[in-house]
Protein backbone atom coordinates (compact mmCIF):
# COMPACT_ATOMS: atom_id res chain seq x y z
CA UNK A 1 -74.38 -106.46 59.80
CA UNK A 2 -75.68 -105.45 63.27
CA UNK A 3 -78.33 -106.95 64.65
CA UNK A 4 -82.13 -105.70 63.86
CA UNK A 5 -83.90 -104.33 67.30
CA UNK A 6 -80.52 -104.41 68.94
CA UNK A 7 -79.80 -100.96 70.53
CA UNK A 8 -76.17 -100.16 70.16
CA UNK A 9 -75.67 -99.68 73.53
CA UNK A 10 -76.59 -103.53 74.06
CA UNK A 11 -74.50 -104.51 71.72
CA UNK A 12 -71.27 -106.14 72.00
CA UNK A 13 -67.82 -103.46 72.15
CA UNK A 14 -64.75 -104.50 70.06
CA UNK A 15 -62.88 -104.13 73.39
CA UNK A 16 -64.64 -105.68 75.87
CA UNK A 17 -63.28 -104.47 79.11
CA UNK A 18 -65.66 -103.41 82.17
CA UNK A 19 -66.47 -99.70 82.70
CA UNK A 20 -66.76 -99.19 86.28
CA UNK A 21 -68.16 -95.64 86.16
CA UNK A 22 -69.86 -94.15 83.81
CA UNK A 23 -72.36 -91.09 83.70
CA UNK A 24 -73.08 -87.81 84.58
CA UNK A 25 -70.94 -85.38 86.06
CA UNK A 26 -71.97 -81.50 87.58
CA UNK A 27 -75.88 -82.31 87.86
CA UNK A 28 -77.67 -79.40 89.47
CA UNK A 29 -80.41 -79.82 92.02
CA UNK A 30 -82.23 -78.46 94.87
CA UNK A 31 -82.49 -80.81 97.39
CA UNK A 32 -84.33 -81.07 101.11
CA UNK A 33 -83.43 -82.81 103.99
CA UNK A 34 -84.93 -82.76 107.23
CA UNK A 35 -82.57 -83.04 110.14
CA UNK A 36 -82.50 -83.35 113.59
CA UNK A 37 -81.66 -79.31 113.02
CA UNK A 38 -85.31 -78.39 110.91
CA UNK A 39 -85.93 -78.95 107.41
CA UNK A 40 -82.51 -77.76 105.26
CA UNK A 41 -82.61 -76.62 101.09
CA UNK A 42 -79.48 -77.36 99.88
CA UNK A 43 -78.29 -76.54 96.36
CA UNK A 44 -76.32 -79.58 95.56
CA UNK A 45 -73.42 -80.94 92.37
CA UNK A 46 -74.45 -84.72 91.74
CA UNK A 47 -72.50 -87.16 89.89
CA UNK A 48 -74.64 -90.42 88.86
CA UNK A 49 -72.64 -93.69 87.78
CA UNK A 50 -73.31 -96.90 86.47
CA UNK A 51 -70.90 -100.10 86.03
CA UNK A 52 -70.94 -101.62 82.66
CA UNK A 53 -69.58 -105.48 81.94
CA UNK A 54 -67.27 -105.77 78.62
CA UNK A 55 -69.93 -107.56 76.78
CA UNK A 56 -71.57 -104.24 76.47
CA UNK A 57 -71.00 -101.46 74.57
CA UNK A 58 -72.34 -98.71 76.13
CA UNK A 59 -75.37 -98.11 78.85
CA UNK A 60 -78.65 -96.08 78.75
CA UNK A 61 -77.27 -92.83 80.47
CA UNK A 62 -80.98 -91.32 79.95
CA UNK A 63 -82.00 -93.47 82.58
CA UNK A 64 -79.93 -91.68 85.19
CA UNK A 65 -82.03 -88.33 84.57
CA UNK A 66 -85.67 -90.67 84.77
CA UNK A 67 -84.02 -91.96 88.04
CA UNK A 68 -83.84 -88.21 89.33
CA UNK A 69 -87.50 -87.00 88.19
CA UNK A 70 -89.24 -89.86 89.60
CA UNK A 71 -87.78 -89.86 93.55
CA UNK A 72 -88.69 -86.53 96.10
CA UNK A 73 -85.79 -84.82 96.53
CA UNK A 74 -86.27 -85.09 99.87
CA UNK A 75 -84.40 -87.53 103.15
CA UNK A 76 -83.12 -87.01 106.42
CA UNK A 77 -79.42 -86.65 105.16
CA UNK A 78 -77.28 -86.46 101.92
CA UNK A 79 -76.26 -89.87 102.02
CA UNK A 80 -80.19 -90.97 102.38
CA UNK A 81 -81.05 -89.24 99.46
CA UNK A 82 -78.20 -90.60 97.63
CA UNK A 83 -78.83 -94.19 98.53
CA UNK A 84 -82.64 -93.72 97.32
CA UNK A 85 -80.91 -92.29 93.88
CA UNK A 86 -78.61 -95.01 93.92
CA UNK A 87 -81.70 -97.80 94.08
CA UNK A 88 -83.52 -96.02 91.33
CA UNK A 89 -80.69 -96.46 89.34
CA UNK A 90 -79.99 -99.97 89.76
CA UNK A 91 -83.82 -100.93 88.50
CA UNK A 92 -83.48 -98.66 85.90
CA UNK A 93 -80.11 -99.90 84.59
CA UNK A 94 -80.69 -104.13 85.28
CA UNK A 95 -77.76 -105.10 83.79
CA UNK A 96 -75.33 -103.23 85.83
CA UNK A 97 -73.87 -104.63 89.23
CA UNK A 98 -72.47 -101.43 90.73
CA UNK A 99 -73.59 -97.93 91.08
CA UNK A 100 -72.06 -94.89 92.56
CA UNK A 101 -73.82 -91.28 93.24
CA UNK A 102 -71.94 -88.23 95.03
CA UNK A 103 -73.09 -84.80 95.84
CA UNK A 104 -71.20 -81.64 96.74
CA UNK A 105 -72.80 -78.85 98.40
CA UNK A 106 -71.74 -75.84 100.69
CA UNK A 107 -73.31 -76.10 104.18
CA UNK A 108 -73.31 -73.72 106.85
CA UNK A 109 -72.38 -74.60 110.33
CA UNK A 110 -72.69 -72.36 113.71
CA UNK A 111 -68.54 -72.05 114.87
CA UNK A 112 -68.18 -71.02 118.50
CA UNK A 113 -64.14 -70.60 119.66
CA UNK A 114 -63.55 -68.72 123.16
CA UNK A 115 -66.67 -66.74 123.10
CA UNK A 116 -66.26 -65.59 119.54
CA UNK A 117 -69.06 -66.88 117.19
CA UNK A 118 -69.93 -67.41 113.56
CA UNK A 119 -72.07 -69.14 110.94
CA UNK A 120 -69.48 -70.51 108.12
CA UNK A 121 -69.22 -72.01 105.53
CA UNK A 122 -67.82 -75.36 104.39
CA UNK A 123 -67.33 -77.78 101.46
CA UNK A 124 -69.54 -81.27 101.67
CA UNK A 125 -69.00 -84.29 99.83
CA UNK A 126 -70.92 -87.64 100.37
CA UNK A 127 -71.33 -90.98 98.31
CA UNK A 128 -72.85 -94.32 98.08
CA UNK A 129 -71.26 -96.98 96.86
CA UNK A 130 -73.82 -99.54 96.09
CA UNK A 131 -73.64 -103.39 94.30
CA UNK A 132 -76.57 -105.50 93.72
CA UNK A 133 -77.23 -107.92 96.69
CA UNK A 134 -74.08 -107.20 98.28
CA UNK A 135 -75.11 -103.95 100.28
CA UNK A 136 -73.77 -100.40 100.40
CA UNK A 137 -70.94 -98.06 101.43
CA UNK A 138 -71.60 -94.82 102.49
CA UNK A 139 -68.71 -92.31 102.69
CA UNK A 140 -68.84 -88.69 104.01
CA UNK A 141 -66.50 -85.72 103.77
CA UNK A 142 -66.13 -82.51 105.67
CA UNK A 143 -63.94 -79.41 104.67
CA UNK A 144 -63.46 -76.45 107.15
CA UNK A 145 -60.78 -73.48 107.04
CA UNK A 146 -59.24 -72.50 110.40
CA UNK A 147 -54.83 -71.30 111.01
CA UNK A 148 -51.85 -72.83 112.72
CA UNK A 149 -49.23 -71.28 114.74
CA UNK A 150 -45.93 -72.58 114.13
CA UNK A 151 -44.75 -74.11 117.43
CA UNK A 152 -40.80 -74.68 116.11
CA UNK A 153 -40.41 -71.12 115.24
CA UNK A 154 -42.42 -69.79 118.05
CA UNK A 155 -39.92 -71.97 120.68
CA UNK A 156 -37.10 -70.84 119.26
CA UNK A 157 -37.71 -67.49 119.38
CA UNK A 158 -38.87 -67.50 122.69
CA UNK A 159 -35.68 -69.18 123.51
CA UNK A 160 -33.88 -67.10 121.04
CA UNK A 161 -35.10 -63.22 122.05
CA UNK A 162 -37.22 -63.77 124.78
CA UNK A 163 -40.31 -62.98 122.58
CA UNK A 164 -43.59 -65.04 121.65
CA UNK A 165 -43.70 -64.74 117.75
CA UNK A 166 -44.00 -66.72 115.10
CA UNK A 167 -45.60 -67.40 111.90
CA UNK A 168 -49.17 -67.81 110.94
CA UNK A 169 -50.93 -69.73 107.69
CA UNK A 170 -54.38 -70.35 106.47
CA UNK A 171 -55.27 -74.58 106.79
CA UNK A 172 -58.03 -76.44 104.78
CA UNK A 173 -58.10 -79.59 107.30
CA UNK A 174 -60.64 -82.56 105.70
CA UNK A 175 -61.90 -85.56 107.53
CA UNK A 176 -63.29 -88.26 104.97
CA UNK A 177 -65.49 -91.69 106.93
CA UNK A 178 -66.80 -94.49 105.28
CA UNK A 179 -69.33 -96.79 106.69
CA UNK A 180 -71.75 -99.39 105.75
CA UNK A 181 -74.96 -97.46 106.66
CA UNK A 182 -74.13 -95.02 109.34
CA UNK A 183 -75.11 -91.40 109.54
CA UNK A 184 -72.14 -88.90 110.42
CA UNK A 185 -73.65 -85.54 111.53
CA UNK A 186 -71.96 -83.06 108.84
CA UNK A 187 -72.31 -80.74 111.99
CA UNK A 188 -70.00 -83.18 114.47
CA UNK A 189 -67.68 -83.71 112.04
CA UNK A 190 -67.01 -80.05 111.71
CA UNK A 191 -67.00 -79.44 115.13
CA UNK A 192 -64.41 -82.36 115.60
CA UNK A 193 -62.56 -80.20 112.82
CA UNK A 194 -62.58 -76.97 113.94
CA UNK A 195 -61.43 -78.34 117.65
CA UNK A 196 -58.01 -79.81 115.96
CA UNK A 197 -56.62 -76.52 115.12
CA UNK A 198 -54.84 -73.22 117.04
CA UNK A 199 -58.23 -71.86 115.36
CA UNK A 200 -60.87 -71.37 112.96
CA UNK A 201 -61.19 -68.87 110.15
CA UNK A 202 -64.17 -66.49 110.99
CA UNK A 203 -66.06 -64.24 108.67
CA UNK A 204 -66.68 -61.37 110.59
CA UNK A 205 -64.71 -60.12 113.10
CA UNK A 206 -64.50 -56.60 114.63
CA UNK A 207 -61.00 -55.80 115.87
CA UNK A 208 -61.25 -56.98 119.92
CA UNK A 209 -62.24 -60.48 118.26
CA UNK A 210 -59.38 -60.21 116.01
CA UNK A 211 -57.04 -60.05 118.65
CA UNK A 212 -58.51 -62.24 120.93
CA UNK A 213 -58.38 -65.37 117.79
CA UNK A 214 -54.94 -64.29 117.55
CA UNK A 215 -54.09 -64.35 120.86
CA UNK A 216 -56.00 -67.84 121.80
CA UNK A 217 -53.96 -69.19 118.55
CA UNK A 218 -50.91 -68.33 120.14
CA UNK A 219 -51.77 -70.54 122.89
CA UNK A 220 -52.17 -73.61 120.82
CA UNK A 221 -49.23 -73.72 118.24
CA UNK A 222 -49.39 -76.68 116.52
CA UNK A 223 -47.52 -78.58 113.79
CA UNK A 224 -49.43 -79.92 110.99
CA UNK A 225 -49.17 -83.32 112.26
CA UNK A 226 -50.46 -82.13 115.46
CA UNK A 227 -53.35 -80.78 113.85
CA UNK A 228 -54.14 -84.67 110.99
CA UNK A 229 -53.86 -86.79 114.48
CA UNK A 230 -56.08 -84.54 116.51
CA UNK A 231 -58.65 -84.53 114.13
CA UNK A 232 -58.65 -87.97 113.56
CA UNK A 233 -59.13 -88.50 117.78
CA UNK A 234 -61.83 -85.75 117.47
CA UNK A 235 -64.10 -87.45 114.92
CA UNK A 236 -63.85 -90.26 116.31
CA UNK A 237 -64.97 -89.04 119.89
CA UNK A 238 -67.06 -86.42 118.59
CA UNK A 239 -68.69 -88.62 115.86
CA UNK A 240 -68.74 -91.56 118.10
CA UNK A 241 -68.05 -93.88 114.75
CA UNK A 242 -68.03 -97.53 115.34
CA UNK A 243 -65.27 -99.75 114.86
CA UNK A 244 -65.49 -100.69 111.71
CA UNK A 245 -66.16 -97.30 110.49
CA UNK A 246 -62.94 -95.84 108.31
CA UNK A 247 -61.10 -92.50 108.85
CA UNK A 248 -59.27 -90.07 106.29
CA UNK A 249 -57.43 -86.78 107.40
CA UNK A 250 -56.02 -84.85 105.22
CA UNK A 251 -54.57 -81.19 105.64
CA UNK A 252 -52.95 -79.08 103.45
CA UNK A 253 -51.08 -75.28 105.06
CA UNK A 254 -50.64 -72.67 102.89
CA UNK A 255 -47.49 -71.30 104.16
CA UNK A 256 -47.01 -67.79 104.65
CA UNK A 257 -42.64 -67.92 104.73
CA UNK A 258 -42.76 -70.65 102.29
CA UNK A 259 -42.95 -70.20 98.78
CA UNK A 260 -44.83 -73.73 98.84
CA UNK A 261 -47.07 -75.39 100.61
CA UNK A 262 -47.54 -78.12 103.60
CA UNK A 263 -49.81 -81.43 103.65
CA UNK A 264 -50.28 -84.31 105.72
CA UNK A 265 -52.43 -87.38 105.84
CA UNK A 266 -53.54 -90.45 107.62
CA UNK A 267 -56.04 -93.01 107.14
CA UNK A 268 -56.92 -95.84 110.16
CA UNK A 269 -59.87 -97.89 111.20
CA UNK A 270 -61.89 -96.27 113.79
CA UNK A 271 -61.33 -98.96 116.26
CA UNK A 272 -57.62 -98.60 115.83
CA UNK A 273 -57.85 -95.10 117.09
CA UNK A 274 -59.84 -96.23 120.04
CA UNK A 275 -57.11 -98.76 120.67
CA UNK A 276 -54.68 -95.95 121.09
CA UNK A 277 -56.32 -93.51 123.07
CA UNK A 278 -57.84 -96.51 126.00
């Protein structure tokens, strides 16, 4: 017979192996932060996860919704907010050592290439990591849109008939940094982005500027290796990260003479790529 008073979620599970996330998934909020830039609304997707030991069955997932209604909605950056979420819900849930919170959002960042301009958009992700009296992680991820020109094709053909063609795709190019407290600009990191391809993806363009992106492409054919390396030297200049900081790339090409596409990826330590390019 279970225990009077006992709430089943404090109760011991016939399995007892630890849950290391559990909790909400695609909670909807308006949030504001306010950035070096002015004071931003952003409509943002949170997750909200606790860690559970195996002597417990279950935890008290209402508590992740108090933790929400009591704080602002307000900091100076996504991952500030999300470290003030993440506090709230380690004194709300005491018996868990770990907690994680992540938010998505869409965030719109000026793009300037060769005199053409644009506001676009692109996909934000950023997390904390955080375990009781051990400290925090906080990670950060940028997606932008932008094209490569195929510099194998367009040698050969040059070599070949004398002519400067080649084939174009559409690249999602995503850099990912984790730290133990320091703030990446979502605006640097794009910048850093859009800089490691032959160019970015524009909104609106009339047809001069169509040409013209075409035409500046064509002067920076790159492989997609080129374009994961570059990046991660960007961000890391751009950004100015500090050593310890660590760096994901990851691009993906969606071929336009392939039936399939292209992806590449690296990961390094941001003092490694400082090592390379001194």
């Amino acid at each position: 017979m279970l225990g009077a008073g006992v709430e089943l979620q404090d109760r011991a599970p016939e399995i007892s192996l630890v849950i290391e996330k559990v909790g909400f998934k695609d909670v909807k909020r308006r949030i504001r932060l306010h950035t070096p830039e002015g004071e931003i609304a952003l409509d943002v997707v949170l997750e909200l996860y606790v860690e559970i030991s195996g002597d417990r069955r279950g935890a008290h997932l209402s508590r992740n919704m108090e933790a929400l209604g009591v704080l602002s909605g307000e900091g100076r950056s996504l991952e500030e907010y999300l470290e003030e979420v993440a506090r709230k819900l380690l004194e709300k849930h005491s018996y868990a050592r770990k907690v994680v919170t992540r938010a998505k959002t869409i965030y719109y960042v000026p793009v300037e290439f060769e005199g053409i301009r644009g506001i676009e958009p692109i996909h934000v992700e950023a997390e904390v990591q955080m375990k009781r009296e051990e400290g925090r992680n906080w990670k950060v991820s940028v997606e932008v849109t932008g094209m490569t020109v195929c510099p194998s094709a367009l040698e050969y053909a040059e070599t070949t008939y004398g002519e400067r063609v080649s084939h174009m795709q559409r690249v999602n190019l995503r850099a990912r940094v984790v730290t133990g407290g320091e703030q990446v600009r979502i605006e640097k990191l794009a910048k850093a982005l859009f800089a490691s391809l032959s160019a970015p993806s524009i909104s609106l363009l009339k047809r001069a500027e169509e040409a013209k992106l075409v035409r500046e492409a064509f002067r920076r054919p790159k492989l997609l290796e080129d374009v994961v390396r570059e990046a991660a030297k960007n961000v890391v200049e751009e950004v100015r990260l500090r050593g310890d900081a660590w760096l994901e790339v990851e691009a993906e090409s969606y071929e336009s003479i392939h039936p399939h596409n292209l992806y590449a990826y690296l990961s390094a330590r941001a003092e490694d790529v400082k090592s390379i390019l001194t």
